[in-house]
N, C-alpha and C. Protein backbone atom coordinates (compact mmCIF):
# COMPACT_ATOMS: atom_id res chain seq x y z
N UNK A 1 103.45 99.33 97.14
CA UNK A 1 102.92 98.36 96.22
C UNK A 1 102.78 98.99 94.84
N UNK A 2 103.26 98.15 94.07
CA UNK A 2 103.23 98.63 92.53
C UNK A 2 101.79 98.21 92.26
N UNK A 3 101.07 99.23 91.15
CA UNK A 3 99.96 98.66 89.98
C UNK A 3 100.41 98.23 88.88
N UNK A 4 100.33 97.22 88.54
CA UNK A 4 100.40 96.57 87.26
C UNK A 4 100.29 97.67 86.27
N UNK A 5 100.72 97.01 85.12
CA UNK A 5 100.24 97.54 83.99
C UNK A 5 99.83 96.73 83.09
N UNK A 6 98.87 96.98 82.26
CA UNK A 6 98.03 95.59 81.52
C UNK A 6 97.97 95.98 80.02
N UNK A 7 98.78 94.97 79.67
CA UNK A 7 99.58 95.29 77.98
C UNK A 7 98.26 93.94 77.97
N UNK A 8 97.95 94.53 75.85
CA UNK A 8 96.94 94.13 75.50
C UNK A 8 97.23 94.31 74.14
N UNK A 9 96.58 93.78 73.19
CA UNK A 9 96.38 94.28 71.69
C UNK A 9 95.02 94.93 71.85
N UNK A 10 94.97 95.37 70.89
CA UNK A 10 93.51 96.52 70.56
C UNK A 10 92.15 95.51 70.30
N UNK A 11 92.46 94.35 69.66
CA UNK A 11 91.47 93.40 69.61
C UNK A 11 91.42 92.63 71.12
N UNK A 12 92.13 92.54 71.90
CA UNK A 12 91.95 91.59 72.93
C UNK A 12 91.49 92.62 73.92
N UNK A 13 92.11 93.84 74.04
CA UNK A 13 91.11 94.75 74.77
C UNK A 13 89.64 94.81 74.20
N UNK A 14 88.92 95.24 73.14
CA UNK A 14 87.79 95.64 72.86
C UNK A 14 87.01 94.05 73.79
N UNK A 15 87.46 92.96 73.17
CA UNK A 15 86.48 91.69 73.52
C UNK A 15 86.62 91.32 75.33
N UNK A 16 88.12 91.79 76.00
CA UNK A 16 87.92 91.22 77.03
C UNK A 16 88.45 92.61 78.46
N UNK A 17 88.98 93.45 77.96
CA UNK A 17 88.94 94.52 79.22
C UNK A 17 88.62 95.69 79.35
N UNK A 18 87.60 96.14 77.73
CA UNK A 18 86.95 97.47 77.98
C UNK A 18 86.12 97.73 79.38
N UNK A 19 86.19 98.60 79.67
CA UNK A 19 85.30 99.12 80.81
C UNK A 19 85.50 98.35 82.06
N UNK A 20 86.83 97.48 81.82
CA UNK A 20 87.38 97.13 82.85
C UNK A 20 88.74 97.69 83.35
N UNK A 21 89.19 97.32 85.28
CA UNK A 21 90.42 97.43 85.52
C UNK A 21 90.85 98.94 85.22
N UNK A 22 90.10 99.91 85.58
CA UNK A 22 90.11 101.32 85.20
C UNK A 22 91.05 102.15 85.73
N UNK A 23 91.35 101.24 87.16
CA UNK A 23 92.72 101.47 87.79
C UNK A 23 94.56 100.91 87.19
N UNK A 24 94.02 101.02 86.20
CA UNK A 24 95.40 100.07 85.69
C UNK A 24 95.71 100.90 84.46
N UNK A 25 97.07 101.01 84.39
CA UNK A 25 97.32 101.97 83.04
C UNK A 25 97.76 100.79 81.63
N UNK A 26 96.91 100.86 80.76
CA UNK A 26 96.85 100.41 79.63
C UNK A 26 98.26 100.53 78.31
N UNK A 27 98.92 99.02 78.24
CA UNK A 27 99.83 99.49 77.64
C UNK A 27 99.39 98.71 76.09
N UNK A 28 98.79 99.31 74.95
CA UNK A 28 98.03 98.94 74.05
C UNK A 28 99.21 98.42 72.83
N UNK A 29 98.81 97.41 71.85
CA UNK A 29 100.04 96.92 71.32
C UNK A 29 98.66 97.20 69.70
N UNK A 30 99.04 98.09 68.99
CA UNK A 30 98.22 97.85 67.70
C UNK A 30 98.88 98.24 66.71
N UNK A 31 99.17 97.74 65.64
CA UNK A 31 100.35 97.72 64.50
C UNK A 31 99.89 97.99 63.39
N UNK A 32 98.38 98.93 63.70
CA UNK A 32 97.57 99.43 62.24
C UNK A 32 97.30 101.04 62.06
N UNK A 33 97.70 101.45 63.45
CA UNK A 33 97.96 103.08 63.90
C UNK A 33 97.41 103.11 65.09
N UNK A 34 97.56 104.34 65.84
CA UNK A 34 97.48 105.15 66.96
C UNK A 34 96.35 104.66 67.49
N UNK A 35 96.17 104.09 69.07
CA UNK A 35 95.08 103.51 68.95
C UNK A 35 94.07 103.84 69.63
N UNK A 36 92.60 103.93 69.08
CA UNK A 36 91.44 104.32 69.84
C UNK A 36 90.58 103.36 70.60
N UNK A 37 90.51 103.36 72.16
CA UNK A 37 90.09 101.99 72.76
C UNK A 37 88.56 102.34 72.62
N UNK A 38 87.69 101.29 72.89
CA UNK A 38 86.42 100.95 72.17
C UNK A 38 85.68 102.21 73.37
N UNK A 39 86.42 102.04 74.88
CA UNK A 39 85.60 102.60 75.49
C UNK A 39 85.92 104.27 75.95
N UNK A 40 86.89 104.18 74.97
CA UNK A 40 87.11 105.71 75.10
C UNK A 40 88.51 105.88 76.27
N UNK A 41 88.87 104.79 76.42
CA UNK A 41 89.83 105.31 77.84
C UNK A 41 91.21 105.80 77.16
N UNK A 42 92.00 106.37 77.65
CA UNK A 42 92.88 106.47 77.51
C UNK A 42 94.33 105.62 77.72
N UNK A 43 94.68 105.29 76.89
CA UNK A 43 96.51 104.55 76.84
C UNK A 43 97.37 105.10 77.81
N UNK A 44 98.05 104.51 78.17
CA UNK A 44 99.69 105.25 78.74
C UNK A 44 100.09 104.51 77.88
N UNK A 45 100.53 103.25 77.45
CA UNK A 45 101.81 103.32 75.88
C UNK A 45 101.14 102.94 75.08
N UNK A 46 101.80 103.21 73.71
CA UNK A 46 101.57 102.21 72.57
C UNK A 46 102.57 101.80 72.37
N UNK A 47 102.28 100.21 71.86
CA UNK A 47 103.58 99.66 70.67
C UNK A 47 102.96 99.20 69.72
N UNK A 48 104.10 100.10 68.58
CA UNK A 48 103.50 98.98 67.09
C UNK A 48 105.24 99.09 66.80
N UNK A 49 104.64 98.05 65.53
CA UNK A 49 105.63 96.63 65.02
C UNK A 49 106.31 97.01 64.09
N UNK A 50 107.46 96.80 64.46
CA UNK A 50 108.66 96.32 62.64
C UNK A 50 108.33 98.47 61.89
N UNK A 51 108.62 98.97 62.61
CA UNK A 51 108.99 100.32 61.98
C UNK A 51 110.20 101.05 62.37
N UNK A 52 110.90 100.44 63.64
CA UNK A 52 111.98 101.08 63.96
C UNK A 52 113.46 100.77 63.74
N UNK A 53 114.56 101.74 63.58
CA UNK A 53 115.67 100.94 64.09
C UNK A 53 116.14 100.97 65.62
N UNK A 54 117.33 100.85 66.27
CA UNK A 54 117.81 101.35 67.69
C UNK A 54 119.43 100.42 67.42
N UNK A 55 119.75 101.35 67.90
CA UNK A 55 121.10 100.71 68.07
C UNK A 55 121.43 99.96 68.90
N UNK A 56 122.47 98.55 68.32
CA UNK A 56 122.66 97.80 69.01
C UNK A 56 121.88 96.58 68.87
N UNK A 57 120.34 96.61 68.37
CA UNK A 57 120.07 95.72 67.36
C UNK A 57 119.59 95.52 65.51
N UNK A 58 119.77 94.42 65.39
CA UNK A 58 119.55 94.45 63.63
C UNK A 58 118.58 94.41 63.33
N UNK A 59 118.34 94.66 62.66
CA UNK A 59 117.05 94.94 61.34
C UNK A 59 116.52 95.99 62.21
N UNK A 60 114.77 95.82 62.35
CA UNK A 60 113.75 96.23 62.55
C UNK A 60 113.08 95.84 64.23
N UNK A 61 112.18 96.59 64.54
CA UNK A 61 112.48 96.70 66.02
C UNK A 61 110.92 96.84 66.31
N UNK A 62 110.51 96.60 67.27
CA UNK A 62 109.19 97.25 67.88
C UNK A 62 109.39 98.82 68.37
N UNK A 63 108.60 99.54 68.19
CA UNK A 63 108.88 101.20 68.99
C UNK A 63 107.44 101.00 69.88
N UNK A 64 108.14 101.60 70.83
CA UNK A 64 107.08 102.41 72.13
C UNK A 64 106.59 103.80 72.52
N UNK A 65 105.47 104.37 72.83
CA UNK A 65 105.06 105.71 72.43
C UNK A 65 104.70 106.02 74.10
N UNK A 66 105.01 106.81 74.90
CA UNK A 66 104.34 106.83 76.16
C UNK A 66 103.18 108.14 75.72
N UNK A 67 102.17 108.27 76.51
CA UNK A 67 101.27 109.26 76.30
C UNK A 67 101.41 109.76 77.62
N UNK A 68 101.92 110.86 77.83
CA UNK A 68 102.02 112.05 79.05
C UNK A 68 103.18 113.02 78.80
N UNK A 69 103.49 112.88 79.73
CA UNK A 69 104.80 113.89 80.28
C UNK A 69 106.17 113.19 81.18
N UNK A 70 107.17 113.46 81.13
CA UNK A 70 108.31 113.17 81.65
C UNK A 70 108.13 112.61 83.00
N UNK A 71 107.15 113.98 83.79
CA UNK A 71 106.76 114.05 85.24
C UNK A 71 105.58 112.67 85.33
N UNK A 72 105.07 112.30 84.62
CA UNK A 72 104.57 111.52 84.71
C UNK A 72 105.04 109.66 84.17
N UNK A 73 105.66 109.59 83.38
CA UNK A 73 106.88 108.61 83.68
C UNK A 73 107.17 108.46 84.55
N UNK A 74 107.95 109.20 84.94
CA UNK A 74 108.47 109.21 86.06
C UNK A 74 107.67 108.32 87.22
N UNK A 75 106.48 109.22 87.63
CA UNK A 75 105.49 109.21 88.62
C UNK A 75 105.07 107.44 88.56
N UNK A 76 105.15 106.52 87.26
CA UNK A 76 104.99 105.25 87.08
C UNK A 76 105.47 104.40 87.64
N UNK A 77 106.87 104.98 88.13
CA UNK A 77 108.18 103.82 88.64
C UNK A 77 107.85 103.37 90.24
């Protein structure tokens, strides 16, 4: 059985899943910098907005940041 993962913005976490769902790795979406959750927990991703390129699409892109290690990617799937 897979655990979810529970993508959020930084405002919709603070008001509705701090100090919740502690079993669930947090994939945080905040497009004002690096983000600090209200209750101190720690992220597994970030995404922020309209700073990247990637090939294969045009313009501007969302980027994704994982917080760990390879071995731990991994360990997600």
């Amino acid at each position: 059985m897979q655990t979810p993962i529970l993508y959020s913005t930084t405002q919709f976490y603070a008001e509705y899943i701090k100090n919740e769902f502690s079993e669930h790795p947090i994939w945080i979406r905040d497009i004002y910098g690096r983000p600090k959750l209200p209750d101190k927990r720690a992220w597994t991703f970030w995404q922020f907005a309209n700073r990247g390129h990637l090939k294969g699409i045009a313009g501007y892109t969302d980027l994704n940041v994982f917080n760990g290690t390879m071995r731990g990617l991994i360990k997600l799937k």
